[in-house]
PDB file of N, CA and C in Angstrom:
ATOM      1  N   UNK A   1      10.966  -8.408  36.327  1.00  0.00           N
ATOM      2  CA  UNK A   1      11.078  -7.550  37.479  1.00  0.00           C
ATOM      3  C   UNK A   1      11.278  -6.115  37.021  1.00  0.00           C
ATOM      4  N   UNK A   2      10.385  -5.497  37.915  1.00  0.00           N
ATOM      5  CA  UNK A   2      11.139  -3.522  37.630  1.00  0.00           C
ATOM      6  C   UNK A   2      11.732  -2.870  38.831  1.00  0.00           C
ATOM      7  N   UNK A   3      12.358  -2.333  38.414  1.00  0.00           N
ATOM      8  CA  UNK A   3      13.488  -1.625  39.209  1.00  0.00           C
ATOM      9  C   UNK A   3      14.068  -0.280  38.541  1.00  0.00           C
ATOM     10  N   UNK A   4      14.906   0.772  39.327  1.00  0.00           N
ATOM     11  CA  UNK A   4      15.165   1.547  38.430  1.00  0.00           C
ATOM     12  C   UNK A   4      16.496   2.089  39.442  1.00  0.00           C
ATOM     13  N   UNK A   5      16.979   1.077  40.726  1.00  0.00           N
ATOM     14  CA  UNK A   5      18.148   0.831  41.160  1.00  0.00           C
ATOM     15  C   UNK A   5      18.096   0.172  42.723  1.00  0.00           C
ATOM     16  N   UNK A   6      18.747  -0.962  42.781  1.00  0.00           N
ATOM     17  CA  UNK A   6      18.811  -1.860  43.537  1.00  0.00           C
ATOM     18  C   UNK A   6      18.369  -2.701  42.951  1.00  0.00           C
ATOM     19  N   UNK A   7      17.401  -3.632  44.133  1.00  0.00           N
ATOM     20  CA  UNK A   7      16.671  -5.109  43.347  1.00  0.00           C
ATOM     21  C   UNK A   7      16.180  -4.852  43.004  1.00  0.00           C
ATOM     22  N   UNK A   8      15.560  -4.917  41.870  1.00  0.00           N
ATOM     23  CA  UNK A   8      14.002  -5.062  41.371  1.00  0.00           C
ATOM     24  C   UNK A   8      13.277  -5.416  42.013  1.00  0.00           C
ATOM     25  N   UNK A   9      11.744  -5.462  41.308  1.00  0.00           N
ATOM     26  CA  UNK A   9      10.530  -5.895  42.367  1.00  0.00           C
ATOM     27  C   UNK A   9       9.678  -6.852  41.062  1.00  0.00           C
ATOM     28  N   UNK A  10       9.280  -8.324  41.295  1.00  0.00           N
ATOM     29  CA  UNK A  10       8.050  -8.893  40.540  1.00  0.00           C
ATOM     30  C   UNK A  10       7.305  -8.084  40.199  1.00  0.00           C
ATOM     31  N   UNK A  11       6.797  -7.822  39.053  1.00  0.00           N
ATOM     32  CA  UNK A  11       5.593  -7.468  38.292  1.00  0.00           C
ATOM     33  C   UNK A  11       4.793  -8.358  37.289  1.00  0.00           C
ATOM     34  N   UNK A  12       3.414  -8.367  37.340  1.00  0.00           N
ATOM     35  CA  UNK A  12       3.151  -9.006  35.864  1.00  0.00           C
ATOM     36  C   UNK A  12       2.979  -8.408  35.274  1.00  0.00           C
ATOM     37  N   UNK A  13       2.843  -7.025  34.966  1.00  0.00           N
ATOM     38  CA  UNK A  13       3.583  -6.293  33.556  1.00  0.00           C
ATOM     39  C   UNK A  13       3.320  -4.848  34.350  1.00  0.00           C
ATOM     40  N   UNK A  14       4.154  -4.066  33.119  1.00  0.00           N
ATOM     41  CA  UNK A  14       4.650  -3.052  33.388  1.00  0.00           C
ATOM     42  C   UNK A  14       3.450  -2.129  32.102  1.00  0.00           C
ATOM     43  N   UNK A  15       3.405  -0.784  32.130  1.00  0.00           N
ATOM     44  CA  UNK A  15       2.773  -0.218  31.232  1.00  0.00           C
ATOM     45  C   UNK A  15       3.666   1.215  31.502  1.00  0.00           C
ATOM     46  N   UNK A  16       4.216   1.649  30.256  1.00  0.00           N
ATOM     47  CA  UNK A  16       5.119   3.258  30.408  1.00  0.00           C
ATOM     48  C   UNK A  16       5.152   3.580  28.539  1.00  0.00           C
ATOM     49  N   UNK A  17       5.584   4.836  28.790  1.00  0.00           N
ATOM     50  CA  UNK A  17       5.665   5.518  27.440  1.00  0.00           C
ATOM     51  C   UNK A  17       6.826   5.936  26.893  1.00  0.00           C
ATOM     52  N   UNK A  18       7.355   6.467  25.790  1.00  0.00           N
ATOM     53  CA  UNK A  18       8.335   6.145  25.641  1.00  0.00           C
ATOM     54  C   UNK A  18       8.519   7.478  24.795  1.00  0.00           C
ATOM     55  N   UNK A  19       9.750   7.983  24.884  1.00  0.00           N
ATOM     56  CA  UNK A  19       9.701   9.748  24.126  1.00  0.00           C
ATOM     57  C   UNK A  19       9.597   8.858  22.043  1.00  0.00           C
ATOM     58  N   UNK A  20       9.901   9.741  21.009  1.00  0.00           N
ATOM     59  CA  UNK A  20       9.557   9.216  20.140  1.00  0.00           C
ATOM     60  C   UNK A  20      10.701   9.234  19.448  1.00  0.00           C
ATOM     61  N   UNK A  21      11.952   9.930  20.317  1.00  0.00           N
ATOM     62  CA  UNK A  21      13.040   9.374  19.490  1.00  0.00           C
ATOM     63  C   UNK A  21      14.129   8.245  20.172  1.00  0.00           C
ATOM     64  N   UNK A  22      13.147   7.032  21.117  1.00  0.00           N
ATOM     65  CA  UNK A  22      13.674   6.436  21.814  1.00  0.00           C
ATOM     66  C   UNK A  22      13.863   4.808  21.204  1.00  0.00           C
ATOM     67  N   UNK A  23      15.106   3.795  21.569  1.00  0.00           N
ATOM     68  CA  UNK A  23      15.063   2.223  21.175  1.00  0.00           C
ATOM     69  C   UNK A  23      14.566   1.651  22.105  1.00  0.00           C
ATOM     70  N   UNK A  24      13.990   0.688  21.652  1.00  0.00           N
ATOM     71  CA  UNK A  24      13.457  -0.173  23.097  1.00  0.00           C
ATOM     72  C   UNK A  24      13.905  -1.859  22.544  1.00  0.00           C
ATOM     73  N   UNK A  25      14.698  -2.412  23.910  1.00  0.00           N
ATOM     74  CA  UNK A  25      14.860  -3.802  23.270  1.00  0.00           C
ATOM     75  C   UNK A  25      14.375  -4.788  24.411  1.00  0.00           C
ATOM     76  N   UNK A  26      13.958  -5.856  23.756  1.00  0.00           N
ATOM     77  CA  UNK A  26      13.540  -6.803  25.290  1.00  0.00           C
ATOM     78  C   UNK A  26      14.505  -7.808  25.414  1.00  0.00           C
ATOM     79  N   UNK A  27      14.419  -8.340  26.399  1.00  0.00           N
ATOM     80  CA  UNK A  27      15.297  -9.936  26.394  1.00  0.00           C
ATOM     81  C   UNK A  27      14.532 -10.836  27.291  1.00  0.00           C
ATOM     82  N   UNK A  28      15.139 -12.152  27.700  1.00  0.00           N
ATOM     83  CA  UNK A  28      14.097 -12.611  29.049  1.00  0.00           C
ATOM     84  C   UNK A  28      12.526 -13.299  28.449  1.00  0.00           C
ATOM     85  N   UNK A  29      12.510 -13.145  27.029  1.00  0.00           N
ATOM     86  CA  UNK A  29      11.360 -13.834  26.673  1.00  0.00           C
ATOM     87  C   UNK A  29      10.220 -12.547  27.129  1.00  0.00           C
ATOM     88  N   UNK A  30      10.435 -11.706  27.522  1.00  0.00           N
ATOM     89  CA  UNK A  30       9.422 -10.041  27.576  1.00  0.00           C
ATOM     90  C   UNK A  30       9.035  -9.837  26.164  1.00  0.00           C
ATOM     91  N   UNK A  31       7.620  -9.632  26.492  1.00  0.00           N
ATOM     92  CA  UNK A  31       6.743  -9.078  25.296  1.00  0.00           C
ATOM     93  C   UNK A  31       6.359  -7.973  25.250  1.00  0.00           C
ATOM     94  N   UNK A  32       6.071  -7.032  24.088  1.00  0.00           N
ATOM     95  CA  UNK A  32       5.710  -5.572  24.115  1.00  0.00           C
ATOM     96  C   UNK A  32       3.990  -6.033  23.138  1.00  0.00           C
ATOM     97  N   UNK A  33       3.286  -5.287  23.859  1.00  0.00           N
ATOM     98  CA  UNK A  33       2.010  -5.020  23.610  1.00  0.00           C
ATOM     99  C   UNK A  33       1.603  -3.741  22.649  1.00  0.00           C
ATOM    100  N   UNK A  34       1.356  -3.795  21.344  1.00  0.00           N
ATOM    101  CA  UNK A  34       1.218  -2.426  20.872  1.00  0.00           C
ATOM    102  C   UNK A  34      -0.204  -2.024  20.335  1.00  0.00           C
ATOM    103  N   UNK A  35      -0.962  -1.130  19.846  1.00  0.00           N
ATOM    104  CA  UNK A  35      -2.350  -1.280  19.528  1.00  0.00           C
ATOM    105  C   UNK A  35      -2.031  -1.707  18.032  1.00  0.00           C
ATOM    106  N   UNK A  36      -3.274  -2.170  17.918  1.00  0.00           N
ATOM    107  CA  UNK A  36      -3.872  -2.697  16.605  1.00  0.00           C
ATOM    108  C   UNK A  36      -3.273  -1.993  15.186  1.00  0.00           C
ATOM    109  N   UNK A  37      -3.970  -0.809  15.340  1.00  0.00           N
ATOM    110  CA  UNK A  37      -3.785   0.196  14.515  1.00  0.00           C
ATOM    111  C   UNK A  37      -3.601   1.489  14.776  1.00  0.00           C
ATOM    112  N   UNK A  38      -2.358   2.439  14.721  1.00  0.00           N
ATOM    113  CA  UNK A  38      -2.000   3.618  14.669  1.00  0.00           C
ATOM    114  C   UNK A  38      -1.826   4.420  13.713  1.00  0.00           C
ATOM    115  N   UNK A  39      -2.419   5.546  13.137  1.00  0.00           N
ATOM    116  CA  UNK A  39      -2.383   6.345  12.270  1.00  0.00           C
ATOM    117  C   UNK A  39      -1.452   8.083  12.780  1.00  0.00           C
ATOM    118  N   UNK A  40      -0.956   8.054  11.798  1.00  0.00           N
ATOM    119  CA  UNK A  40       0.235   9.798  12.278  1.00  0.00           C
ATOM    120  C   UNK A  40      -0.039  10.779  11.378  1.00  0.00           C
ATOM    121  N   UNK A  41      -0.600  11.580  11.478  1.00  0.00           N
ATOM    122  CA  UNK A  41      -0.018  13.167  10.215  1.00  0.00           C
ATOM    123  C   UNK A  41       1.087  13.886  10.709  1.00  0.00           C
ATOM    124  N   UNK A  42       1.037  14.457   9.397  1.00  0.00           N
ATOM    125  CA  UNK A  42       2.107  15.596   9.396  1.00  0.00           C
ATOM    126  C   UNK A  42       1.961  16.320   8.569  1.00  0.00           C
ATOM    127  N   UNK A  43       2.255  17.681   8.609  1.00  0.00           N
ATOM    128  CA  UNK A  43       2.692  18.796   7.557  1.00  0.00           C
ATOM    129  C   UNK A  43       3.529  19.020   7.194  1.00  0.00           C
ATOM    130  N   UNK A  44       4.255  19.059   8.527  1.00  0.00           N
ATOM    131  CA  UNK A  44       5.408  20.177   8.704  1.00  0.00           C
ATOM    132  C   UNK A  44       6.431  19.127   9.402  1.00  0.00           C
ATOM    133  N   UNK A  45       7.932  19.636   9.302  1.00  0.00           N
ATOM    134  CA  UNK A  45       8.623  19.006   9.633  1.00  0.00           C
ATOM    135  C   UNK A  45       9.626  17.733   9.669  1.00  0.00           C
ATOM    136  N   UNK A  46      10.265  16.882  10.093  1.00  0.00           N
ATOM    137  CA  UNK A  46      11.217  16.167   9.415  1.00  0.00           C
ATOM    138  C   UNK A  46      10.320  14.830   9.519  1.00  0.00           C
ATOM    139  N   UNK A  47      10.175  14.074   8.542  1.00  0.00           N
ATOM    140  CA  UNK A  47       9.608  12.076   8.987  1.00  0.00           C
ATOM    141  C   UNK A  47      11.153  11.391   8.427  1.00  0.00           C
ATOM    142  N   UNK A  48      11.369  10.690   9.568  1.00  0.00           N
ATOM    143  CA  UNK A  48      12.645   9.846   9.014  1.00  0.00           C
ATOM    144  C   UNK A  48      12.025   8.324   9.561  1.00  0.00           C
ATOM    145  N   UNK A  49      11.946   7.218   8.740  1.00  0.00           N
ATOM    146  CA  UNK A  49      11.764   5.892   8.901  1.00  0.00           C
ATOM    147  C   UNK A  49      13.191   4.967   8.360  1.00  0.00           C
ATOM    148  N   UNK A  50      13.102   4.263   9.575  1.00  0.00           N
ATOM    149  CA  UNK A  50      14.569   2.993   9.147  1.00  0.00           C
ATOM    150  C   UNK A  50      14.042   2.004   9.209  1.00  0.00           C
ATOM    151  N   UNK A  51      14.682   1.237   8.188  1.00  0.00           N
ATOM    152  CA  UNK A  51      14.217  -0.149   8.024  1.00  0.00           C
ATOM    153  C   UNK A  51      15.035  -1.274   8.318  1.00  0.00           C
ATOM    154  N   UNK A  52      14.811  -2.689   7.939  1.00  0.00           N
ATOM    155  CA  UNK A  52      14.858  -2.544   6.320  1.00  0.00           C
ATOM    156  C   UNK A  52      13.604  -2.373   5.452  1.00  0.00           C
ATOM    157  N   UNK A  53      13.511  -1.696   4.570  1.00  0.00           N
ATOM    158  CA  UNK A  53      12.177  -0.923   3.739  1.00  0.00           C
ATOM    159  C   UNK A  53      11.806  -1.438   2.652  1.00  0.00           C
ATOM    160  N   UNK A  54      11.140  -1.934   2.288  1.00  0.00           N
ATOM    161  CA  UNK A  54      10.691  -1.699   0.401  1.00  0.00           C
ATOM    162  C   UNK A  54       9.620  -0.823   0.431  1.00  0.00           C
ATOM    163  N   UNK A  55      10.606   0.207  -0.672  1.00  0.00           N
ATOM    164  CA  UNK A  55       9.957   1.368  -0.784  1.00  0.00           C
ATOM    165  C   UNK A  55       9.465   1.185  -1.990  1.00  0.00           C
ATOM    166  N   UNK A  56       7.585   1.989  -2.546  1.00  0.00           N
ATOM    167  CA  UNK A  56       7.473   1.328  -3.744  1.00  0.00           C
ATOM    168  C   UNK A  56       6.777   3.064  -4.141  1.00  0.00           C
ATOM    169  N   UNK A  57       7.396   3.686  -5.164  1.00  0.00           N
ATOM    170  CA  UNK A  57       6.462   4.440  -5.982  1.00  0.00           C
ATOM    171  C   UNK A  57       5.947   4.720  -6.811  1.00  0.00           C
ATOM    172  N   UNK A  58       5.796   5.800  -7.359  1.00  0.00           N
ATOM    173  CA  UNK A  58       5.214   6.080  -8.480  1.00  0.00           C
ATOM    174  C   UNK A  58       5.913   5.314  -9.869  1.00  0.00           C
ATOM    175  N   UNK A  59       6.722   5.385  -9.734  1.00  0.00           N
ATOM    176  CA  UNK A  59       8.093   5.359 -11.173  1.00  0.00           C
ATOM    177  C   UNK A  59       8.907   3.770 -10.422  1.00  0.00           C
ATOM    178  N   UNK A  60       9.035   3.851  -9.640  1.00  0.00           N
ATOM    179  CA  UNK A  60       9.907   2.525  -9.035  1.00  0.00           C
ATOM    180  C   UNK A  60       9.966   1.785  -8.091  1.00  0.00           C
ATOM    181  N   UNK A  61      10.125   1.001  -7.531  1.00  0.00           N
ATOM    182  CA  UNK A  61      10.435  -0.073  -6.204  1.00  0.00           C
ATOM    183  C   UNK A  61      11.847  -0.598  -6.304  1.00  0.00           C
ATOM    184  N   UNK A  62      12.164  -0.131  -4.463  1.00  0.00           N
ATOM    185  CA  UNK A  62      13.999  -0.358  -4.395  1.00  0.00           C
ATOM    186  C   UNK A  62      13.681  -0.760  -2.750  1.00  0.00           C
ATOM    187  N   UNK A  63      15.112  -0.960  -2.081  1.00  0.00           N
ATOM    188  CA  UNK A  63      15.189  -1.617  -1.205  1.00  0.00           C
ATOM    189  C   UNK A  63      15.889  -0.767  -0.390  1.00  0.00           C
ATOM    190  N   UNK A  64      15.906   0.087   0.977  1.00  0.00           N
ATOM    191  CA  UNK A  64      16.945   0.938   1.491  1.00  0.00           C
ATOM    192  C   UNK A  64      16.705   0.323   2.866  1.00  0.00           C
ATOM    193  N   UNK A  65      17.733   0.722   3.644  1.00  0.00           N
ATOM    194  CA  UNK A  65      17.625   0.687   5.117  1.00  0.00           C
ATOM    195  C   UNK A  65      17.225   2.306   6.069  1.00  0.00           C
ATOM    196  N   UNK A  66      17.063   3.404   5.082  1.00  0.00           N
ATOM    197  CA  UNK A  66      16.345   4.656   5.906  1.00  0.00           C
ATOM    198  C   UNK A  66      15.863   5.274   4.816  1.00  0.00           C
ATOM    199  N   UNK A  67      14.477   6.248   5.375  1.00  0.00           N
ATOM    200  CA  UNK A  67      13.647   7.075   4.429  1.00  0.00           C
ATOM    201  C   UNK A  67      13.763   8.375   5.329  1.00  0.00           C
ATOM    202  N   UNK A  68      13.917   9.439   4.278  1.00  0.00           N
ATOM    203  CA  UNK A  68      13.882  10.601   5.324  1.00  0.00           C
ATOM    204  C   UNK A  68      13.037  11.923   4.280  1.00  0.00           C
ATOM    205  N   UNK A  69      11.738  12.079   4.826  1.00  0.00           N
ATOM    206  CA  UNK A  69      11.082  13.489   3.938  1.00  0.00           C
ATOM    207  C   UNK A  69      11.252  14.670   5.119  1.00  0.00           C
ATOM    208  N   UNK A  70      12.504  15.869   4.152  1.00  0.00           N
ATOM    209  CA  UNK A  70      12.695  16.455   4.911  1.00  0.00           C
ATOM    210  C   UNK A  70      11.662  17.920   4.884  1.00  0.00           C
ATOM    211  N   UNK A  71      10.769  17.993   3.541  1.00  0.00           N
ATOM    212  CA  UNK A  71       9.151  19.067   3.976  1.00  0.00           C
ATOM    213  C   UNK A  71       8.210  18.016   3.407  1.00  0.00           C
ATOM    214  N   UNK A  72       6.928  18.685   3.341  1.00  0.00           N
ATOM    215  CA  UNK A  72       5.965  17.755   2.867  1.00  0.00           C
ATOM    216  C   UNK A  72       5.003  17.269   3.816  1.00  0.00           C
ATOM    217  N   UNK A  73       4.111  16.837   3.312  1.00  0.00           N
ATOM    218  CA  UNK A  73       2.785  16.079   4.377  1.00  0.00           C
ATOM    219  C   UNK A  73       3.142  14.717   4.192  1.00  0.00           C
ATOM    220  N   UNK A  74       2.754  13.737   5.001  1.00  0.00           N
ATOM    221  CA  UNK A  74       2.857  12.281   5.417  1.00  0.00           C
ATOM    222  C   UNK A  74       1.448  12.125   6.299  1.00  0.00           C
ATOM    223  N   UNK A  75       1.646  10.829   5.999  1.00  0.00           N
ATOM    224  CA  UNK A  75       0.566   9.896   6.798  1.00  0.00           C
ATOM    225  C   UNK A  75       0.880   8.480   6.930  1.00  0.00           C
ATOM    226  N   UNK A  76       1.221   8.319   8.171  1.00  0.00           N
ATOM    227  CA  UNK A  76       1.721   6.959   8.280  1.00  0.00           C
ATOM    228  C   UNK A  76       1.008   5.860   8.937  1.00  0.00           C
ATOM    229  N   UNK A  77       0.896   4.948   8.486  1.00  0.00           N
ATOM    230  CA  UNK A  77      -0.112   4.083   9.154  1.00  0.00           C
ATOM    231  C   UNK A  77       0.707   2.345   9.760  1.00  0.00           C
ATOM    232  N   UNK A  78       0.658   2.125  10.881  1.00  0.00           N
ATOM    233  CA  UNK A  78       1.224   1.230  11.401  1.00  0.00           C
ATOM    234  C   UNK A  78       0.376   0.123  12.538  1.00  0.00           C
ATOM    235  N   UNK A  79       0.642  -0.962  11.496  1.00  0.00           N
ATOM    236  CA  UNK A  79      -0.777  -2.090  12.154  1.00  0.00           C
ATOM    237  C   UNK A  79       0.492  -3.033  12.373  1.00  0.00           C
ATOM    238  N   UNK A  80      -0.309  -3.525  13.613  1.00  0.00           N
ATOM    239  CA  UNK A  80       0.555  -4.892  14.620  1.00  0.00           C
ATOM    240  C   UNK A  80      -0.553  -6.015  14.207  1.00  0.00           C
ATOM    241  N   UNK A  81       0.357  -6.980  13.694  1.00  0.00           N
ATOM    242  CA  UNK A  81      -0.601  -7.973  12.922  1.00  0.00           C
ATOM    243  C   UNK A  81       0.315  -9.616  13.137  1.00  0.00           C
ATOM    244  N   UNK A  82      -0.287 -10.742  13.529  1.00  0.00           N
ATOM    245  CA  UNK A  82       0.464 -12.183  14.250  1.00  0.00           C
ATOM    246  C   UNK A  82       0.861 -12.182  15.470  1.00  0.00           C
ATOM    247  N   UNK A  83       1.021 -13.660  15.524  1.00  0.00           N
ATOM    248  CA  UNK A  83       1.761 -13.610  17.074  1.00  0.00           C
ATOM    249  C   UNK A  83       3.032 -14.284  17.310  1.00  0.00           C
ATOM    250  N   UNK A  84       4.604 -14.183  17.326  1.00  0.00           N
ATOM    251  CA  UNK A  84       4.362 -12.618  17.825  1.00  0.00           C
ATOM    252  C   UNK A  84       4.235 -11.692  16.795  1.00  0.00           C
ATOM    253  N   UNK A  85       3.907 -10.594  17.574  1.00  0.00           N
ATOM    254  CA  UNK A  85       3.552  -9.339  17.153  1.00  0.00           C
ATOM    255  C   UNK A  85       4.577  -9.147  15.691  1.00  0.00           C
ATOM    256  N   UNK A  86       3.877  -8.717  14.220  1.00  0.00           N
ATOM    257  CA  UNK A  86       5.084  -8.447  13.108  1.00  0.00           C
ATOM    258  C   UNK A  86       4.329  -6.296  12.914  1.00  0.00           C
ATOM    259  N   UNK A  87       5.262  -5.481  12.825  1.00  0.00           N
ATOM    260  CA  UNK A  87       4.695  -4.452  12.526  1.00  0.00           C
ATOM    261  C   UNK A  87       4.561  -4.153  11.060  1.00  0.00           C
ATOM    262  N   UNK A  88       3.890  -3.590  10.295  1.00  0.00           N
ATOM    263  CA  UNK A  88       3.701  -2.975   9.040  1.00  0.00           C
ATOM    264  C   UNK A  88       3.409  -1.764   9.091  1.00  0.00           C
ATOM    265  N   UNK A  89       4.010  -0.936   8.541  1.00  0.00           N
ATOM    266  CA  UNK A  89       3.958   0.699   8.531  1.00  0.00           C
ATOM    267  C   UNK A  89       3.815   0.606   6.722  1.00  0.00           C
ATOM    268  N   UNK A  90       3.129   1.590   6.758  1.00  0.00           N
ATOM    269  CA  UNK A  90       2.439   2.375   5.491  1.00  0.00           C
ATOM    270  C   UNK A  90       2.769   3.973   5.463  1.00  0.00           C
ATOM    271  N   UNK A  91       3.478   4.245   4.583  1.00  0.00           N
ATOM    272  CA  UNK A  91       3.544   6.040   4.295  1.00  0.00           C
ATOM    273  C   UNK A  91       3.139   6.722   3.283  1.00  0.00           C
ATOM    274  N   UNK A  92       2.473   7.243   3.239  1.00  0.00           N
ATOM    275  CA  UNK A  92       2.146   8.228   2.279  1.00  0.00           C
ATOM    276  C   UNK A  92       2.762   9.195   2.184  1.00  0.00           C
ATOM    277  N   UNK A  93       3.637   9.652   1.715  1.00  0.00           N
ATOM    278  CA  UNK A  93       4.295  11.072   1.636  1.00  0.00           C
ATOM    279  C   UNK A  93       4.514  11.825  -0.021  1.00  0.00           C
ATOM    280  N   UNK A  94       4.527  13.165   0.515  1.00  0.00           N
ATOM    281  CA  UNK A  94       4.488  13.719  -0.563  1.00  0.00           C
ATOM    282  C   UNK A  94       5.544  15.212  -0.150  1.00  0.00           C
ATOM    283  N   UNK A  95       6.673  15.135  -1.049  1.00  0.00           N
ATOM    284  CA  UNK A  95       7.987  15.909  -1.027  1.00  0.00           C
ATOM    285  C   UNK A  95       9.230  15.146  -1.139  1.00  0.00           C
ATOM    286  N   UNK A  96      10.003  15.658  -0.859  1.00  0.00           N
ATOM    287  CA  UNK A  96      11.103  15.055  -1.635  1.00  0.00           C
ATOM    288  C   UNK A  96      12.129  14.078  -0.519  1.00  0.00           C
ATOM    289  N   UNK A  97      12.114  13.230  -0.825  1.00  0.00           N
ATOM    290  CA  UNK A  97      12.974  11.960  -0.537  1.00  0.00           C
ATOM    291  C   UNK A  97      14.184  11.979  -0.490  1.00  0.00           C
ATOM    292  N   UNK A  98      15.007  11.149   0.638  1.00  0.00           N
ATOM    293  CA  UNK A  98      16.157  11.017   0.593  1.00  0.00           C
ATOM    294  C   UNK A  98      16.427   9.448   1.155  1.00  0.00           C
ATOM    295  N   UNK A  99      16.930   8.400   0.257  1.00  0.00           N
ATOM    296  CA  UNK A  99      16.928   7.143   0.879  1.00  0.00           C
ATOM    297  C   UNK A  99      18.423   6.618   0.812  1.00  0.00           C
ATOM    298  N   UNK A 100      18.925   5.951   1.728  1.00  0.00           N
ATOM    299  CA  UNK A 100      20.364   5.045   1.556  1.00  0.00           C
ATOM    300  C   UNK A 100      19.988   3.918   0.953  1.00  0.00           C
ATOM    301  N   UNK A 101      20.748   4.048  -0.290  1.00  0.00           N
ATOM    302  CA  UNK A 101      20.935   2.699  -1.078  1.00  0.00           C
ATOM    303  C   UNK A 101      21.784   2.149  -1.137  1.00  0.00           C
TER     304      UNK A 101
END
């Protein structure tokens, strides 16, 4: 059901957007629909990803729960792949790193 105060109303699905520094959780057996494949640039500006991560580079592979490039270009690539839905994100970045270990 959607609602946004009082009763709700039946729907068979809902379709909305969501700002990009927002959580979204379901319950109720609700499914989220995402595309296939999404690709992001950047130049400029902050990319912060939370995980849990395996991060793998040039020199090493470690395990953190957040990535944060605070200059630098990125390219992130994020494919919805099984059912249900599992996400995989891919980053390319280049500048300097800051991860919790």
């Amino acid at each position: 059901a959607v609602g946004s105060k009082g009763l709700s109303n039946p729907a068979p699905s809902v379709q909305f957007s969501l700002p990009s520094d927002s959580n979204f959780t379901t319950s109720g057996g609700a499914t989220v629909t995402v595309p296939a494949v999404r690709r992001y640039e950047g130049r400029s500006g902050r990319l912060e990803l939370k995980g849990p991560l395996k991060v793998l580079t040039e020199d090493t592979t470690f395990n953190t729960t957040s990535l944060a490039l605070s200059s630098g270009t990125w390219v992130v690539t994020v494919t919805s792949k099984g059912n249900p839905a599992q996400l995989s994100v891919v980053a390319d970045l280049e500048g300097k790193l800051t991860a919790d270990l």
